[in-house]
PDB file of N, CA and C in Angstrom:
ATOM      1  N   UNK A   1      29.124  -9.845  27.753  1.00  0.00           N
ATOM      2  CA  UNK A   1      29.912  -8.756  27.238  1.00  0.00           C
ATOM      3  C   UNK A   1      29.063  -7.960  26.237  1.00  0.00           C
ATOM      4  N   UNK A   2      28.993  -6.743  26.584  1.00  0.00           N
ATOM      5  CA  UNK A   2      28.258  -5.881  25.410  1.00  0.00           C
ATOM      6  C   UNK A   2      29.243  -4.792  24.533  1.00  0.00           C
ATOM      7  N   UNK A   3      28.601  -4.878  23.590  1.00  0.00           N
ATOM      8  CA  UNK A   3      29.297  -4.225  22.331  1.00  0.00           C
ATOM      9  C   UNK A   3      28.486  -2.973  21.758  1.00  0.00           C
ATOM     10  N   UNK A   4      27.174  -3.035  22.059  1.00  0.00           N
ATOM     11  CA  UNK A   4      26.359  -2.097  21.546  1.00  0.00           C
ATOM     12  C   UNK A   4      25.622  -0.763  22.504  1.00  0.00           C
ATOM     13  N   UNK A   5      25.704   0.311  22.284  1.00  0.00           N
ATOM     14  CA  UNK A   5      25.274   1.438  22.967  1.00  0.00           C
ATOM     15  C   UNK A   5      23.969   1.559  22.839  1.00  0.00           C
ATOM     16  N   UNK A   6      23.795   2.900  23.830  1.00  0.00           N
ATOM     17  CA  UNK A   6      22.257   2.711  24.461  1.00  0.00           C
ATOM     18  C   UNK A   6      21.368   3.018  23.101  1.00  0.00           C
ATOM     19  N   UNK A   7      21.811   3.718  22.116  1.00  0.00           N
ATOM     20  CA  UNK A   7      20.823   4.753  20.723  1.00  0.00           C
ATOM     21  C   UNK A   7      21.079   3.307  20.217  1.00  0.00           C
ATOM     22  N   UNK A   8      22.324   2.778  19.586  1.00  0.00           N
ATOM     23  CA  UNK A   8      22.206   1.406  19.019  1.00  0.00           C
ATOM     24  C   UNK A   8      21.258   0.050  19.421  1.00  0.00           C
ATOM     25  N   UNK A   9      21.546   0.246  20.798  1.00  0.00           N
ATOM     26  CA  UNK A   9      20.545  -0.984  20.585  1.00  0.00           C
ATOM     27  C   UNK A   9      18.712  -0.367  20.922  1.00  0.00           C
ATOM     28  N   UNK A  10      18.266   0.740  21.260  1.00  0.00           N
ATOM     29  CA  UNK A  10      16.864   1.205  20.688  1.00  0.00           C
ATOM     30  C   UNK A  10      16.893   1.012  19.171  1.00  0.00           C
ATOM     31  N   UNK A  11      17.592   1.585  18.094  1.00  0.00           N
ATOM     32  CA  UNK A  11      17.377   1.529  17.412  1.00  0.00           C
ATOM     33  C   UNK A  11      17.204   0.187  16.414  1.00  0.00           C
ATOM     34  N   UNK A  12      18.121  -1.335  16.900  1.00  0.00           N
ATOM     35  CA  UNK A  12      17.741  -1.955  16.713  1.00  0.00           C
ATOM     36  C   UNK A  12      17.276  -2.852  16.964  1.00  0.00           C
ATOM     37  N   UNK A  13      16.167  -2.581  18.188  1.00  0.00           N
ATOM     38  CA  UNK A  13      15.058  -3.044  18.686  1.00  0.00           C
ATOM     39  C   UNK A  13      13.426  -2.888  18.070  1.00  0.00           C
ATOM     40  N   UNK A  14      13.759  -1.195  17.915  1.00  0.00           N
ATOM     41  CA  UNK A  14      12.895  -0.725  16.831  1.00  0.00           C
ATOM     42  C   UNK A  14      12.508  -0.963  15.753  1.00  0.00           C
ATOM     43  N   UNK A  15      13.881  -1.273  15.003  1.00  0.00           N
ATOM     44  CA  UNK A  15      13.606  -2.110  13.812  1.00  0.00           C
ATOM     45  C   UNK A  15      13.187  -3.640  13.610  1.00  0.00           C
ATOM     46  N   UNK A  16      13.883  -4.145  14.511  1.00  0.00           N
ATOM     47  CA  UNK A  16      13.324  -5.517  14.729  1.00  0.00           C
ATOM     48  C   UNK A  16      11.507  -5.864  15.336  1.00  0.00           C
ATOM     49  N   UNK A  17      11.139  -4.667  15.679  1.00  0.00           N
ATOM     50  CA  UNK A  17       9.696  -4.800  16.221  1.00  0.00           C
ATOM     51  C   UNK A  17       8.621  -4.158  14.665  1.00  0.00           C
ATOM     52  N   UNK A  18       9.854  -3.369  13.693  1.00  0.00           N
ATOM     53  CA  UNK A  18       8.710  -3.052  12.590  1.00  0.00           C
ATOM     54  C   UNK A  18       8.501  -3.815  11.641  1.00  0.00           C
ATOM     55  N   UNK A  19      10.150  -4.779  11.730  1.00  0.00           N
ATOM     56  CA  UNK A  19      10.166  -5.627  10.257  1.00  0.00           C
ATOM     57  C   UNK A  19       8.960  -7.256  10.975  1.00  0.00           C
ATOM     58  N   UNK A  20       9.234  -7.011  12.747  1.00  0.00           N
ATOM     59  CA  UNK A  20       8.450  -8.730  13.010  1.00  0.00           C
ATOM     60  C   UNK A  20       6.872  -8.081  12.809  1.00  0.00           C
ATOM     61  N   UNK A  21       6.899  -6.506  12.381  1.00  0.00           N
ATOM     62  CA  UNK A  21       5.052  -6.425  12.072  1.00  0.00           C
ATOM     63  C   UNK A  21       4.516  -6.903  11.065  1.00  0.00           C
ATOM     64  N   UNK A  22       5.585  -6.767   9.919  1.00  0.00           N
ATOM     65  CA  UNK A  22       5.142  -6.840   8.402  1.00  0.00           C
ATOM     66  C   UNK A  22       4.632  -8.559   8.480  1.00  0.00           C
ATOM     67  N   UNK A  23       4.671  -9.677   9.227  1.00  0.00           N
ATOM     68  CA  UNK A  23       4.273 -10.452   9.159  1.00  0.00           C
ATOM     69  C   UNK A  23       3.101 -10.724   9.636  1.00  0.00           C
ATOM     70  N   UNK A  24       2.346  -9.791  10.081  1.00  0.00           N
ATOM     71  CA  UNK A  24       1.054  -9.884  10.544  1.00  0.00           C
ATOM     72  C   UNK A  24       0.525  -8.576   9.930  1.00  0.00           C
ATOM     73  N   UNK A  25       0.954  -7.643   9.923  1.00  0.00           N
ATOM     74  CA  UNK A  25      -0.038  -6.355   9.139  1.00  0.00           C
ATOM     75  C   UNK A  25       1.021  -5.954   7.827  1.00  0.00           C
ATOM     76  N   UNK A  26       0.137  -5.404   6.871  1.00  0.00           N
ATOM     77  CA  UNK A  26       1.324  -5.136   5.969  1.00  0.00           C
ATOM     78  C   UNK A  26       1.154  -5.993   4.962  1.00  0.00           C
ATOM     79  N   UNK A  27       2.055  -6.242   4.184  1.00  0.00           N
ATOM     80  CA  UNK A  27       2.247  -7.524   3.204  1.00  0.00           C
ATOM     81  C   UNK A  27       2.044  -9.030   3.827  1.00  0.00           C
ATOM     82  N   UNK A  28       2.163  -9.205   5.198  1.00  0.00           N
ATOM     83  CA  UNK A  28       2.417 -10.372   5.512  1.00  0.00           C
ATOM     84  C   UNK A  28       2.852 -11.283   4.947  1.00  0.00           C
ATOM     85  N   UNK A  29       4.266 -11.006   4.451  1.00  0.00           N
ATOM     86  CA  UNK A  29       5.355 -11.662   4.553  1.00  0.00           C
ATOM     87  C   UNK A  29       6.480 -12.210   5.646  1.00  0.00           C
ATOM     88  N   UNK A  30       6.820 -13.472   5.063  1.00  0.00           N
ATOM     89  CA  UNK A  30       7.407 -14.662   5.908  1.00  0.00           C
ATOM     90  C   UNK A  30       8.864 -13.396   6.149  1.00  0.00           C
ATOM     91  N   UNK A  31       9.357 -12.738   5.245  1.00  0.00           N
ATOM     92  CA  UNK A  31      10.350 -12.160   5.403  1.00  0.00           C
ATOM     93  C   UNK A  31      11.134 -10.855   6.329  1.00  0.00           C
ATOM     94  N   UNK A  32       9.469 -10.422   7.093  1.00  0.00           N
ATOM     95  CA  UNK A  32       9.428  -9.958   8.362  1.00  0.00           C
ATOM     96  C   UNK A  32      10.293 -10.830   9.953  1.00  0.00           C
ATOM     97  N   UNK A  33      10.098 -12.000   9.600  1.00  0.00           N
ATOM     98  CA  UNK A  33      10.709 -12.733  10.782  1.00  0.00           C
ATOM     99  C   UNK A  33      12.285 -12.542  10.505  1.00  0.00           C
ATOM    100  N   UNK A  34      13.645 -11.452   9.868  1.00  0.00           N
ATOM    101  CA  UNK A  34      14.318 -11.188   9.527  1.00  0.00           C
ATOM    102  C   UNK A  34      14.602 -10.006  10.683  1.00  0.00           C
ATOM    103  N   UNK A  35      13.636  -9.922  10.997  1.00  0.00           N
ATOM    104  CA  UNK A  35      13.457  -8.823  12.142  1.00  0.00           C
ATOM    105  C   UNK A  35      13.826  -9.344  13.588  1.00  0.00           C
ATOM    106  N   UNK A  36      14.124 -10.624  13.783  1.00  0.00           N
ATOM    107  CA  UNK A  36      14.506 -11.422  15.159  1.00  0.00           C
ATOM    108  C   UNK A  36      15.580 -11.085  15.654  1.00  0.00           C
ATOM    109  N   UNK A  37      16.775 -10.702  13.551  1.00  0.00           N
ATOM    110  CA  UNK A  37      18.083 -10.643  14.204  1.00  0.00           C
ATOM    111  C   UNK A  37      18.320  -9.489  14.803  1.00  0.00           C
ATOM    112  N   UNK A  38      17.928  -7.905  14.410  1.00  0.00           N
ATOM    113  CA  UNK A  38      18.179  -7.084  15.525  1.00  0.00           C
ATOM    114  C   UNK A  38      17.450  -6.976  16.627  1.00  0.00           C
ATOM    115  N   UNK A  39      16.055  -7.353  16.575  1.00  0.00           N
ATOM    116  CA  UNK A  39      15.562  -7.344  18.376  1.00  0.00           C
ATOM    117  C   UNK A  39      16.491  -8.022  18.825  1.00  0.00           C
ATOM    118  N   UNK A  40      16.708  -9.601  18.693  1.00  0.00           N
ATOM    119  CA  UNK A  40      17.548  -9.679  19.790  1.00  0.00           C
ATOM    120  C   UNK A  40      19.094  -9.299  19.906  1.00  0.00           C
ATOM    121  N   UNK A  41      19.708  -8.830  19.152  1.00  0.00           N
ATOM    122  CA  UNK A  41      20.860  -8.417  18.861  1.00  0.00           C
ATOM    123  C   UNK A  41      20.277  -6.959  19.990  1.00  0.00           C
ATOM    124  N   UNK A  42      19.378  -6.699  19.249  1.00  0.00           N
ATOM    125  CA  UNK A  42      19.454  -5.294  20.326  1.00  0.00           C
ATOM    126  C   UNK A  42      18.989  -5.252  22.195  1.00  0.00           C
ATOM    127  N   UNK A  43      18.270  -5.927  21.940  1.00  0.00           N
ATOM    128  CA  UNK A  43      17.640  -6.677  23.566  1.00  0.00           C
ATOM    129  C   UNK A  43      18.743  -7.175  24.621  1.00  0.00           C
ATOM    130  N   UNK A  44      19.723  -8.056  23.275  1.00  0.00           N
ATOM    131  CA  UNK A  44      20.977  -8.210  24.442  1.00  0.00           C
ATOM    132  C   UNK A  44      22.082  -7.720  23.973  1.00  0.00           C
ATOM    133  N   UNK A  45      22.416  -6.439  23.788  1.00  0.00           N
ATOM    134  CA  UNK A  45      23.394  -5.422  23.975  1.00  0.00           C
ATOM    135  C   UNK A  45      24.845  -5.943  23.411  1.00  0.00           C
ATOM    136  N   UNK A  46      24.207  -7.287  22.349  1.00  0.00           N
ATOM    137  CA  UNK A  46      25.664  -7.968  21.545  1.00  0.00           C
ATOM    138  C   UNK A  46      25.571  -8.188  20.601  1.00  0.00           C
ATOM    139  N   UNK A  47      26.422  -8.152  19.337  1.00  0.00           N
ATOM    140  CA  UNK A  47      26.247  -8.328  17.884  1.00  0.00           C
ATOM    141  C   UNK A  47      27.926  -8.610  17.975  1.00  0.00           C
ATOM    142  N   UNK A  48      27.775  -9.875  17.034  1.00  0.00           N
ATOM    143  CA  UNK A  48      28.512 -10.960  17.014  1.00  0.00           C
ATOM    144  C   UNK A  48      29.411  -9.970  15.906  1.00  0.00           C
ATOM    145  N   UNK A  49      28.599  -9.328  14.699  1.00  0.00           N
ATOM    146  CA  UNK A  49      29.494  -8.601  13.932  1.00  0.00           C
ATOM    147  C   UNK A  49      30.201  -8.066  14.236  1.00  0.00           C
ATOM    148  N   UNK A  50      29.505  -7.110  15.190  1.00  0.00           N
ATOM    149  CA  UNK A  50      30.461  -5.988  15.803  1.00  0.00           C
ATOM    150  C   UNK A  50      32.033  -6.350  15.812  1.00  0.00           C
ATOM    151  N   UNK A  51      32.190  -7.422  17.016  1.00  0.00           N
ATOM    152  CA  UNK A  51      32.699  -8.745  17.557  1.00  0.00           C
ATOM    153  C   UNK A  51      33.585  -8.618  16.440  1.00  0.00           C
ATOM    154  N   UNK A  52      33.449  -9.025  15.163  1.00  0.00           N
ATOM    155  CA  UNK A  52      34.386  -9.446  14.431  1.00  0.00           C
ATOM    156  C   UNK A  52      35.195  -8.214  13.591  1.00  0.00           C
ATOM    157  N   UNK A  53      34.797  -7.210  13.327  1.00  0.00           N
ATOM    158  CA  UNK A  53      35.059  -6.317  12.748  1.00  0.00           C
ATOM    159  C   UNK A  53      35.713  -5.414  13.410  1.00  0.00           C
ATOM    160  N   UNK A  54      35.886  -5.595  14.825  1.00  0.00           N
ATOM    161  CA  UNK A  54      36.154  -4.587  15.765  1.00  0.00           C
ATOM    162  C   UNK A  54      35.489  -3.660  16.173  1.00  0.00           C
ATOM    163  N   UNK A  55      34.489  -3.426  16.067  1.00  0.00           N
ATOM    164  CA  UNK A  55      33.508  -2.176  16.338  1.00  0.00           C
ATOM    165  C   UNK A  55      33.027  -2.543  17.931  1.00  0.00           C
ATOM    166  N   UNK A  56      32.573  -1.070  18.565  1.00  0.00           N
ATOM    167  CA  UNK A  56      32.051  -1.476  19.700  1.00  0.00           C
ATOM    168  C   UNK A  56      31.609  -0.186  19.977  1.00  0.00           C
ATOM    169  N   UNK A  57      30.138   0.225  20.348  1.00  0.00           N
ATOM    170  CA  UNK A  57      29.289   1.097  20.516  1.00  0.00           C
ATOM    171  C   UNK A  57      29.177   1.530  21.916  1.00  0.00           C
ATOM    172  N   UNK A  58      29.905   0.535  22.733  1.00  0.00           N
ATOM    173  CA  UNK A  58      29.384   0.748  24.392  1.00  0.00           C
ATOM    174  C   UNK A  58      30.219   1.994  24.964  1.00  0.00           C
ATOM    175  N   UNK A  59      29.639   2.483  25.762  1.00  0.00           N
ATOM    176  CA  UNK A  59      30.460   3.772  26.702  1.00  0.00           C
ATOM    177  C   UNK A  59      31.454   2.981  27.658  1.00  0.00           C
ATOM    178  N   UNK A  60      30.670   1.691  27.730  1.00  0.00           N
ATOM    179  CA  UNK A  60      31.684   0.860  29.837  1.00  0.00           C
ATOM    180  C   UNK A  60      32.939   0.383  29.066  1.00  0.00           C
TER     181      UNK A  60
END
């Protein structure tokens, strides 16, 4: 079941690919791997928040 639309989940795919950089370029900080939760939140088109709050981004 998806909850998240097509701009939503680029966008937090995007973010999840800049914050998993900062752990290799950047500060390299451990606190880049914070970045897992929207790639995959965005990769698979579900966020559990959403889910709870009632929100839902999808067009279907």
């Amino acid at each position: 079941m998806r909850n998240e639309g097509t701009i939503d989940r680029v966008l937090r795919t995007g973010l999840g690919i800049a914050l998993i950089s900062l752990v290799f370029v950047g500060p390299q900080t451990p606190w880049g791997w914070l970045g897992l939760v929207p790639l995959l939140t965005g990769v698979m088109g579900f966020c559990p928040l959403y889910r709870l709050v009632g929100v839902n981004t999808c067009k279907l």
